[in-house]
C-alpha atoms as a PDB file:
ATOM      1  CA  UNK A   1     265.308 156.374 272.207  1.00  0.00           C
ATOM      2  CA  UNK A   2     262.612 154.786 270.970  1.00  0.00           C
ATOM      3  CA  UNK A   3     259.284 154.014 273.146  1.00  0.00           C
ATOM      4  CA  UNK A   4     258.877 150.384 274.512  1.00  0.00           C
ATOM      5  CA  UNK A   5     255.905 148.086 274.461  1.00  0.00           C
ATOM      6  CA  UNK A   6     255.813 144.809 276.143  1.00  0.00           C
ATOM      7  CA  UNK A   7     253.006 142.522 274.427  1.00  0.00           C
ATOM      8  CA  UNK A   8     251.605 139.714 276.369  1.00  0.00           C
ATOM      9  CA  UNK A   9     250.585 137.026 273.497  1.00  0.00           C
ATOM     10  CA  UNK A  10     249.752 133.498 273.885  1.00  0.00           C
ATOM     11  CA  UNK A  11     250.902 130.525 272.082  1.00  0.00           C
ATOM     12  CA  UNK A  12     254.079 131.334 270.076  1.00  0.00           C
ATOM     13  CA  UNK A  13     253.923 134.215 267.366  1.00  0.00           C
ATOM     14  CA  UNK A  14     255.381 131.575 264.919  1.00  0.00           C
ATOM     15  CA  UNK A  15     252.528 129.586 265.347  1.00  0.00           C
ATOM     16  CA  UNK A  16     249.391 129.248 263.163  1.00  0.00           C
ATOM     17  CA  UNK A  17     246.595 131.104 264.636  1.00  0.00           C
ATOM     18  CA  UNK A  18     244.613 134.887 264.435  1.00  0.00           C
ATOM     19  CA  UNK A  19     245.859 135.960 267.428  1.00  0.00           C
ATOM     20  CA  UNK A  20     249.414 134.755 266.748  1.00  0.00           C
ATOM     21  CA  UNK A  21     249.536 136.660 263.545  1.00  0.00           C
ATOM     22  CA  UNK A  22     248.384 139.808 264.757  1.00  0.00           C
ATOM     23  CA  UNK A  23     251.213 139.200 267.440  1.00  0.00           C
ATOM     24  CA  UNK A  24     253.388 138.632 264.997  1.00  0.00           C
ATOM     25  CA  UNK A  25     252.583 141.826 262.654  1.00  0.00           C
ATOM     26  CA  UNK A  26     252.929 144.282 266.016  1.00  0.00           C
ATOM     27  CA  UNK A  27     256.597 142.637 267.019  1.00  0.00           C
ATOM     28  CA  UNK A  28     257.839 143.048 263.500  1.00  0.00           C
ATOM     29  CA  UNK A  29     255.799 146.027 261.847  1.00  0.00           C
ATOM     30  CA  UNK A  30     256.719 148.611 264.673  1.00  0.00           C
ATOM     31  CA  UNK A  31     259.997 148.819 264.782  1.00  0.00           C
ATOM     32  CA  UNK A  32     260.523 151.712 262.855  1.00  0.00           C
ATOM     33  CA  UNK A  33     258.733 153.779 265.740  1.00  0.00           C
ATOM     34  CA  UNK A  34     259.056 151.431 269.154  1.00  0.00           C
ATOM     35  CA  UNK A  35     260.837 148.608 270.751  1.00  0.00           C
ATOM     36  CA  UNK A  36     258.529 146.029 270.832  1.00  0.00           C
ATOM     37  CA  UNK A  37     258.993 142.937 273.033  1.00  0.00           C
ATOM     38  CA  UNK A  38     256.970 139.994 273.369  1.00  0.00           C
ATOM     39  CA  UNK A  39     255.996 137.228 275.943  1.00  0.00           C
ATOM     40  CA  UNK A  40     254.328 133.840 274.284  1.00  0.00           C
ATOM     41  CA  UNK A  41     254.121 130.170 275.288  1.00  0.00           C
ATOM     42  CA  UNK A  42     256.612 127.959 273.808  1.00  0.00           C
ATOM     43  CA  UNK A  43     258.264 124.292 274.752  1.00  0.00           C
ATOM     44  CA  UNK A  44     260.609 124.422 272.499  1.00  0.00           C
ATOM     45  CA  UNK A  45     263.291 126.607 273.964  1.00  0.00           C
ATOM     46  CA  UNK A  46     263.515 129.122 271.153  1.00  0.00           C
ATOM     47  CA  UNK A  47     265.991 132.123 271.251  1.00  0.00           C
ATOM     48  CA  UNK A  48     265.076 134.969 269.124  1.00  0.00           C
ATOM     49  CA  UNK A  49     266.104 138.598 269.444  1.00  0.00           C
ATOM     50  CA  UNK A  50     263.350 140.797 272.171  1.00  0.00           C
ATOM     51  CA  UNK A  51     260.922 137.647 272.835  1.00  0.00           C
ATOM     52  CA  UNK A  52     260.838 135.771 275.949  1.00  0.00           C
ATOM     53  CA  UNK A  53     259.745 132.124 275.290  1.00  0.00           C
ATOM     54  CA  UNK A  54     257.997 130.577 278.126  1.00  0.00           C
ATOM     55  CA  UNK A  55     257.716 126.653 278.919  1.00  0.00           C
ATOM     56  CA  UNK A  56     253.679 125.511 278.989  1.00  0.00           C
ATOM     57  CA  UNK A  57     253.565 123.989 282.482  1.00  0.00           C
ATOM     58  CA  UNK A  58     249.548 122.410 281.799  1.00  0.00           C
ATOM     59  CA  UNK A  59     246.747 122.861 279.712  1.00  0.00           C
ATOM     60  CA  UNK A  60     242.797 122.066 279.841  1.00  0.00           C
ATOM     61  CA  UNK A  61     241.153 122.865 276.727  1.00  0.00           C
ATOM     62  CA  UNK A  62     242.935 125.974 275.209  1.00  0.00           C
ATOM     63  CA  UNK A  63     243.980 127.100 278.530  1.00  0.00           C
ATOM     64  CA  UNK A  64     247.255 127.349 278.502  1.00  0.00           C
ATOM     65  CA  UNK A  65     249.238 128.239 282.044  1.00  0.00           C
ATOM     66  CA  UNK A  66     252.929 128.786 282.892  1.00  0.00           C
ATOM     67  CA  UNK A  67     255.116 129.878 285.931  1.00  0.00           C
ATOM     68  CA  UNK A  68     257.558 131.631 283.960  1.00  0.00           C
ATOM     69  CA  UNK A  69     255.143 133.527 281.508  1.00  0.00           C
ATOM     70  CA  UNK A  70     253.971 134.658 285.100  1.00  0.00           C
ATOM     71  CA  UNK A  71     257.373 135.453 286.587  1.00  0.00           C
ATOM     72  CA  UNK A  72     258.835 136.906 283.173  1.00  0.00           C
ATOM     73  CA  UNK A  73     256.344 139.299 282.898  1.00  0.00           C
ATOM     74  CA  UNK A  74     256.438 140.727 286.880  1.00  0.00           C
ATOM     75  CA  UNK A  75     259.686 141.396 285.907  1.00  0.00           C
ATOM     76  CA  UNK A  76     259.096 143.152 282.674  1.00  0.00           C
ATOM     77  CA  UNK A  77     256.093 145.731 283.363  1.00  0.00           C
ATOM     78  CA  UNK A  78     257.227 148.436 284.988  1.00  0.00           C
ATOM     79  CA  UNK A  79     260.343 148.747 282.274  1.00  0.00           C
ATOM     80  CA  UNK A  80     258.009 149.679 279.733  1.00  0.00           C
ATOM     81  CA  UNK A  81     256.006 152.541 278.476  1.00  0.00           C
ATOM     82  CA  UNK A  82     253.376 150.466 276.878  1.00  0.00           C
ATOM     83  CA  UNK A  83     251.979 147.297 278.111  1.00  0.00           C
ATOM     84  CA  UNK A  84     249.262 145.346 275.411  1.00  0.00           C
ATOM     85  CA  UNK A  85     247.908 142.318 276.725  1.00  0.00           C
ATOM     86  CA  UNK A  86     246.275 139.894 273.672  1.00  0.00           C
ATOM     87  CA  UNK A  87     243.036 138.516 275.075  1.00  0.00           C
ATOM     88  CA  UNK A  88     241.513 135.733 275.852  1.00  0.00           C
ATOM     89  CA  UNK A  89     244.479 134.498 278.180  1.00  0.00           C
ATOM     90  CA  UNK A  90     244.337 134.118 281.449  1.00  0.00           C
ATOM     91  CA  UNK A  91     248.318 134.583 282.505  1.00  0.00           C
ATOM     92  CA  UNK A  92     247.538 138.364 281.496  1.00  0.00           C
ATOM     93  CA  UNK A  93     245.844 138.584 285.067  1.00  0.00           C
ATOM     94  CA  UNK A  94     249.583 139.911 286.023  1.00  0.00           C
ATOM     95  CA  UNK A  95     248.320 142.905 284.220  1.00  0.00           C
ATOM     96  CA  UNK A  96     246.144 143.655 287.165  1.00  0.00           C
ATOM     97  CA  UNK A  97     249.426 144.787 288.972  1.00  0.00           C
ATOM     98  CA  UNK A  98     249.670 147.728 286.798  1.00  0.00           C
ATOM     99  CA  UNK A  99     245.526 149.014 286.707  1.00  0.00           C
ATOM    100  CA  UNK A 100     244.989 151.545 284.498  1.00  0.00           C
ATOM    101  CA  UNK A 101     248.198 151.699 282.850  1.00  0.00           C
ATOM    102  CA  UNK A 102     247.725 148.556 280.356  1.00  0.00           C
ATOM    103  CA  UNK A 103     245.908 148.150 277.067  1.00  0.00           C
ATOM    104  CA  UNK A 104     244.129 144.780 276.079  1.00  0.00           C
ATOM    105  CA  UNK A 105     243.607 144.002 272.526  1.00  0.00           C
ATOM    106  CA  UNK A 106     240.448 142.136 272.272  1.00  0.00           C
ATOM    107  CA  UNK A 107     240.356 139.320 270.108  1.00  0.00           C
ATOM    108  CA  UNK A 108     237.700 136.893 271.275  1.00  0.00           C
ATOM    109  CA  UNK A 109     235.530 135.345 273.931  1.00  0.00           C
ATOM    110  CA  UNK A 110     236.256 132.123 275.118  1.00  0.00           C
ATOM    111  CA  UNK A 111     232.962 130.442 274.401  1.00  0.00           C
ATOM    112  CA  UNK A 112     232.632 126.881 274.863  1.00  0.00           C
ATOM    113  CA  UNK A 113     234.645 126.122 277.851  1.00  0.00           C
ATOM    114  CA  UNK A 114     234.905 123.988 280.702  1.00  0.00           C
ATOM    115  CA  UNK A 115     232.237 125.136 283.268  1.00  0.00           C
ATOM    116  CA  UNK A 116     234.828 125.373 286.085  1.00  0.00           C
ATOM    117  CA  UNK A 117     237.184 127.591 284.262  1.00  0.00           C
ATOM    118  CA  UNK A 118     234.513 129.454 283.122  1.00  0.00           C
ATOM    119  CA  UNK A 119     234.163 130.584 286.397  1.00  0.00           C
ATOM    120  CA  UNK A 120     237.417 130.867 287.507  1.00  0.00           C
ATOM    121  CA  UNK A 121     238.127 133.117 284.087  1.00  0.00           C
ATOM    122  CA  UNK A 122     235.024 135.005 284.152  1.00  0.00           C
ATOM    123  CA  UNK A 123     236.036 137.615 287.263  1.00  0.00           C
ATOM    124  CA  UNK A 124     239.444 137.682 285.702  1.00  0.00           C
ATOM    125  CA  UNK A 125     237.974 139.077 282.398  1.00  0.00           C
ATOM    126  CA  UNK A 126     235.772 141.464 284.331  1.00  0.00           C
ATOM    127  CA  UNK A 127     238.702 143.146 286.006  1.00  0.00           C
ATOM    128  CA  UNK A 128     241.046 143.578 283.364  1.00  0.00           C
ATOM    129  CA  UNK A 129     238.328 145.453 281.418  1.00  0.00           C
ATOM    130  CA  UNK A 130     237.846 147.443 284.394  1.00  0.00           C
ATOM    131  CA  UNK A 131     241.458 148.561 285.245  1.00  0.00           C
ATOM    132  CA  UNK A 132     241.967 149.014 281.212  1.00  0.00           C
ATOM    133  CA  UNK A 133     243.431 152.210 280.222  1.00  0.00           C
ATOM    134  CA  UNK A 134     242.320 151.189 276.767  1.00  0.00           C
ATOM    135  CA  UNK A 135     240.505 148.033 274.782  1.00  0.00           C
ATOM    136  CA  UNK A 136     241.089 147.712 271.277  1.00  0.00           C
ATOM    137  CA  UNK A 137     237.902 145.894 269.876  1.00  0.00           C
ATOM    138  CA  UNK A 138     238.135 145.091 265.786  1.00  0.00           C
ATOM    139  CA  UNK A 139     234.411 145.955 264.930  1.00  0.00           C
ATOM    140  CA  UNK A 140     232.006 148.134 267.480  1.00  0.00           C
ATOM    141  CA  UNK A 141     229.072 145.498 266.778  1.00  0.00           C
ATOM    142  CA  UNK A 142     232.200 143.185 268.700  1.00  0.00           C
ATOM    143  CA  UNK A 143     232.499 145.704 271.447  1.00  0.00           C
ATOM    144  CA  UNK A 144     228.779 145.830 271.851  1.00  0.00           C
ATOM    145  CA  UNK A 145     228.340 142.034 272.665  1.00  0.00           C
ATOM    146  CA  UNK A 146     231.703 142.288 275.293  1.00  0.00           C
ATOM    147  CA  UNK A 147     231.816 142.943 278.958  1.00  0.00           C
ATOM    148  CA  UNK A 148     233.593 146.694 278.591  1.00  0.00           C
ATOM    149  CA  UNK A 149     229.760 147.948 277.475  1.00  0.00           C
ATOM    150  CA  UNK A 150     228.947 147.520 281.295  1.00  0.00           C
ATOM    151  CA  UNK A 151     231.731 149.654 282.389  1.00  0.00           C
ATOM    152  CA  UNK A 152     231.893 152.748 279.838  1.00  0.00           C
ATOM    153  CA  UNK A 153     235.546 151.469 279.070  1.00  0.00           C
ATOM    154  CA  UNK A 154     237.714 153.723 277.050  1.00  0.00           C
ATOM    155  CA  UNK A 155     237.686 151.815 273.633  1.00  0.00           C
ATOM    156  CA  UNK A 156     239.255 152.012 269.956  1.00  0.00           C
ATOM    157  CA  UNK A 157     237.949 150.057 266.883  1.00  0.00           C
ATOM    158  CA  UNK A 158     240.634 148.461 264.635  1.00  0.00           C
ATOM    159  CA  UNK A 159     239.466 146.527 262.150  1.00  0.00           C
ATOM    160  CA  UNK A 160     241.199 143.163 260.564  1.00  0.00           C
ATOM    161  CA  UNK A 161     240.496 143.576 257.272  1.00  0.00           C
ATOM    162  CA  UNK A 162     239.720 146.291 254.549  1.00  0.00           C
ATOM    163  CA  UNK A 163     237.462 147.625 252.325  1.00  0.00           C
ATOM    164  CA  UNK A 164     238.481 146.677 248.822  1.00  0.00           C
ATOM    165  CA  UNK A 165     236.168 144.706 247.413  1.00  0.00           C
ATOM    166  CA  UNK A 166     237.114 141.294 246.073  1.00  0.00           C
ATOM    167  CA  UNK A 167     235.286 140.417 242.991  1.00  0.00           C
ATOM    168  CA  UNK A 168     235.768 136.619 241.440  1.00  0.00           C
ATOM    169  CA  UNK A 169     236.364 135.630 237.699  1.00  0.00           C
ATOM    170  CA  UNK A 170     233.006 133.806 237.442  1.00  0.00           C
ATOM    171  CA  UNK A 171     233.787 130.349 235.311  1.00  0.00           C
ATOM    172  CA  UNK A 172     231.719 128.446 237.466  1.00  0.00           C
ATOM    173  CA  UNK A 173     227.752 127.935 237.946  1.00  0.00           C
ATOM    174  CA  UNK A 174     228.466 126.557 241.695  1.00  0.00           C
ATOM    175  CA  UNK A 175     229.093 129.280 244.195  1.00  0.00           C
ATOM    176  CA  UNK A 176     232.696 128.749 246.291  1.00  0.00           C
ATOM    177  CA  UNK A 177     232.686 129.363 249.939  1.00  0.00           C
ATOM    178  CA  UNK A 178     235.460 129.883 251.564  1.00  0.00           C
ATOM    179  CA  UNK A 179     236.777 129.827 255.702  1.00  0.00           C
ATOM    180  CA  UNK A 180     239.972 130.264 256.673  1.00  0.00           C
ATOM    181  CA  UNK A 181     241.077 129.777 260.675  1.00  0.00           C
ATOM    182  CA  UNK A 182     242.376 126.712 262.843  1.00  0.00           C
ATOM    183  CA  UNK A 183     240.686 123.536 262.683  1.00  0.00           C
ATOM    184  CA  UNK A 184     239.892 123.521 266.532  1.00  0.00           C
ATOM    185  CA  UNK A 185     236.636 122.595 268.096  1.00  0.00           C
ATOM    186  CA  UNK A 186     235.244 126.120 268.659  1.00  0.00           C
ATOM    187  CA  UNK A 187     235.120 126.782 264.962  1.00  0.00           C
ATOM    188  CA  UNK A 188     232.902 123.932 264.630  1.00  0.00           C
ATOM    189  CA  UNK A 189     233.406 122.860 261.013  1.00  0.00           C
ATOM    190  CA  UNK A 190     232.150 119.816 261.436  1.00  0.00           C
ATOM    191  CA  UNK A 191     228.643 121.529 261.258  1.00  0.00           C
ATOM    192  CA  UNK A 192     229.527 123.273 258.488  1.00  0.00           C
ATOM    193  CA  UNK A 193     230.723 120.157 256.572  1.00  0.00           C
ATOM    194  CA  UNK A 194     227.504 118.528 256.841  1.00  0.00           C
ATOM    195  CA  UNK A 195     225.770 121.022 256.120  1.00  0.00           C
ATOM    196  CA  UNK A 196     227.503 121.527 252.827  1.00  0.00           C
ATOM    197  CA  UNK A 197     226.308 117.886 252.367  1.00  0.00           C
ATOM    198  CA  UNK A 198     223.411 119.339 252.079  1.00  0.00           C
ATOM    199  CA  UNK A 199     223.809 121.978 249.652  1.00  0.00           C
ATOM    200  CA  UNK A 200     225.126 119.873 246.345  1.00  0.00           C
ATOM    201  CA  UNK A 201     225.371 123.258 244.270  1.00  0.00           C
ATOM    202  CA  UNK A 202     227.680 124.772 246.552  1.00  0.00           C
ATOM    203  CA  UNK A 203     231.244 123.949 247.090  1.00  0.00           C
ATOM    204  CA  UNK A 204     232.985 125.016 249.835  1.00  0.00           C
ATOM    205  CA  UNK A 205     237.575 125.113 251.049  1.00  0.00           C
ATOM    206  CA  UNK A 206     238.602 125.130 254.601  1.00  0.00           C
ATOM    207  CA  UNK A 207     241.744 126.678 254.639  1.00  0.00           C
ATOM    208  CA  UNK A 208     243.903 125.873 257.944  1.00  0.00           C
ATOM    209  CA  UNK A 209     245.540 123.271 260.152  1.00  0.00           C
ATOM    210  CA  UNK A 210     245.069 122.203 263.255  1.00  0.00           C
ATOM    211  CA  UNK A 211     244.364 119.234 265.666  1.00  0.00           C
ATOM    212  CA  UNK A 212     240.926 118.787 264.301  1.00  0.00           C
ATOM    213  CA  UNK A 213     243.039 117.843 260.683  1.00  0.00           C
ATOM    214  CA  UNK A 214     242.404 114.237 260.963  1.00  0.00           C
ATOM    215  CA  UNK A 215     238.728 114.193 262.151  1.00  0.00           C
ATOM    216  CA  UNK A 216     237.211 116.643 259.667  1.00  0.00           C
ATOM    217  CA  UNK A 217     238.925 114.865 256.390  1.00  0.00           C
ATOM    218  CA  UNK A 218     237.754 111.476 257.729  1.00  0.00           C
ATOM    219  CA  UNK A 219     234.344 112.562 257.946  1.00  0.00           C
ATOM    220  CA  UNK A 220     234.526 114.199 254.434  1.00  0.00           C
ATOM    221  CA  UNK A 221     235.862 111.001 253.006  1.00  0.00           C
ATOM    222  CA  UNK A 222     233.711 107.812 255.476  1.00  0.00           C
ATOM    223  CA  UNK A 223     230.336 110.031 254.026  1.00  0.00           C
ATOM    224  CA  UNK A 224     231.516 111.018 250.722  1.00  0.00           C
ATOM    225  CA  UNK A 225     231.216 114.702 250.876  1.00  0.00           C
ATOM    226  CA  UNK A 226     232.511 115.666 247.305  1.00  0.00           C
ATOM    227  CA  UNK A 227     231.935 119.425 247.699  1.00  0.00           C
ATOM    228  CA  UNK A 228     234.373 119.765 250.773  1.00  0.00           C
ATOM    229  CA  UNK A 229     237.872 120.053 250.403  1.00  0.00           C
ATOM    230  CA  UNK A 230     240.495 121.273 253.387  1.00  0.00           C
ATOM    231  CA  UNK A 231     243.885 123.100 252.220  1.00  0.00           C
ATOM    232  CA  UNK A 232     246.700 122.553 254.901  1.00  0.00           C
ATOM    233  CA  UNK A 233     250.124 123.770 254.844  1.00  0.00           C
ATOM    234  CA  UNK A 234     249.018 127.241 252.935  1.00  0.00           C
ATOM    235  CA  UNK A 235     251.589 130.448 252.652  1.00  0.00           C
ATOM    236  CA  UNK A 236     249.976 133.570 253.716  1.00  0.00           C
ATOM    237  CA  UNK A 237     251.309 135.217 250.316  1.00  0.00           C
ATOM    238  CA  UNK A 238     248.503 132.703 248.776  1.00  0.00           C
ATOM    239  CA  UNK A 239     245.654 133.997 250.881  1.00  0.00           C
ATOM    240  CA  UNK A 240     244.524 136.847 248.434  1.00  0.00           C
ATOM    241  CA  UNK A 241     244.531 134.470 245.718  1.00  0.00           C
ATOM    242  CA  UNK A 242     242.544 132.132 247.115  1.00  0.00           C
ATOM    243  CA  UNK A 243     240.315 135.173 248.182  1.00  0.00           C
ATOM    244  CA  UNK A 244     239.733 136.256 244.458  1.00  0.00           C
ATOM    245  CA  UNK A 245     238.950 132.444 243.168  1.00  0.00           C
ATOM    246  CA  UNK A 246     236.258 132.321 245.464  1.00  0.00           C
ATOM    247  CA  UNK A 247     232.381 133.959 246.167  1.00  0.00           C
END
């Protein structure tokens, strides 16, 4: 039989988002060698085979909370070998009911937040790093700049990406920038728009969607930024090409 791990995500793994995909890659890459099963956010009443949807009950900002995500996963811990929490969330405080037995998979810091659930989240982040049996960081300069350096945590570095080097078929004199990620807030490409309208020899694509969509092209279009363009709607299978046609 197979070993199990439970994965606590966040928004659904169908969604559009870093976190999401990673999710996404552990619930369908392992199979070969676990069981994986997954708890996410979703309103839409989805049924798919070993994930356990969960209705949003409120948000503020990108805080998202829900009863049953809460209730599903009391249920679920103790049935499985391997519990991996996806961080920032804070429904994964149920993790705190199994110290030292859990691993968190650190994505982010929430940066940018309301004041008052800064400091409502901020003890809850100190304690799952301290009753961690394990934090997966993706870079050790990341892990460095995190809580866990306080507490000697048991750590592992996985990094996102690899390193092949991409090199571009120059046919332009402008350099091409390229970000790809959710147009939300916290990425603040709004700064990074204007300051492209700044910079008339460089041209830059923002690859994504998001609810920020409307309020970024606007802006590139009411001040006539002509080196700024935003791709929405993108298949991952297009990613690397849009890697190699850009600096």
């Amino acid at each position: 039989m197979k070993p199990r791990i439970l994965q606590l995500g966040k928004l659904s793994l169908y969604s559009r988002g870093g976190i999401e995909k990673i999710v996404y890659n552990i619930h369908n890459l392992f199979h070969s060698k676990f069981s994986v099963f997954t708890i996410c956010l979703d309103n839409q009443n989805l049924k798919k085979k070993k994930i356990f949807f969960s209705k949003i009950n409120f948000y503020l900002n990108s805080f998202y909370f829900s009863i049953n995500y809460i209730i599903t996963a009391i249920k679920l811990l103790r049935k499985f070998k391997y519990i991996l929490g996806h961080m920032p969330n804070p429904l994964c405080i149920v993790l705190l009911l199994m110290p030292k037995k859990y691993i968190l998979f650190w994505h982010a810091d929430v940066v940018n937040k309301n004041l008052v659930l800064n400091i409502i989240y901020k003890p809850v982040e100190i304690l799952l790093i301290l009753f961690a049996k394990k934090i997966i960081f993706t870079s050790e300069e990341y892990r460095k700049k995190s809580y866990a350096r306080l507490f000697n945590s048991s750590y592992a570095i996985v990094p996102l990406s690899t390193e092949r080097k991409i090199i571009k078929n120059k046919t332009s004199s402008n350099k091409k920038l390229l970000s790809i990620g959710r147009l939300v807030d916290y990425k603040n490409n709004i700064f990074l728009i204007k300051a492209m309208s700044k910079l008339p020899d460089y041209q830059l694509t923002i690859v994504g969607d998001g609810p920020n969509y409307s309020k970024l092209f606007n802006y590139i279009k009411t001040n006539d930024v002509k080196n700024v363009k935003i791709l929405t709607n993108i298949n991952n299978l297009d990613i690397p090409n849009i890697f190699y046609t850009h600096d």
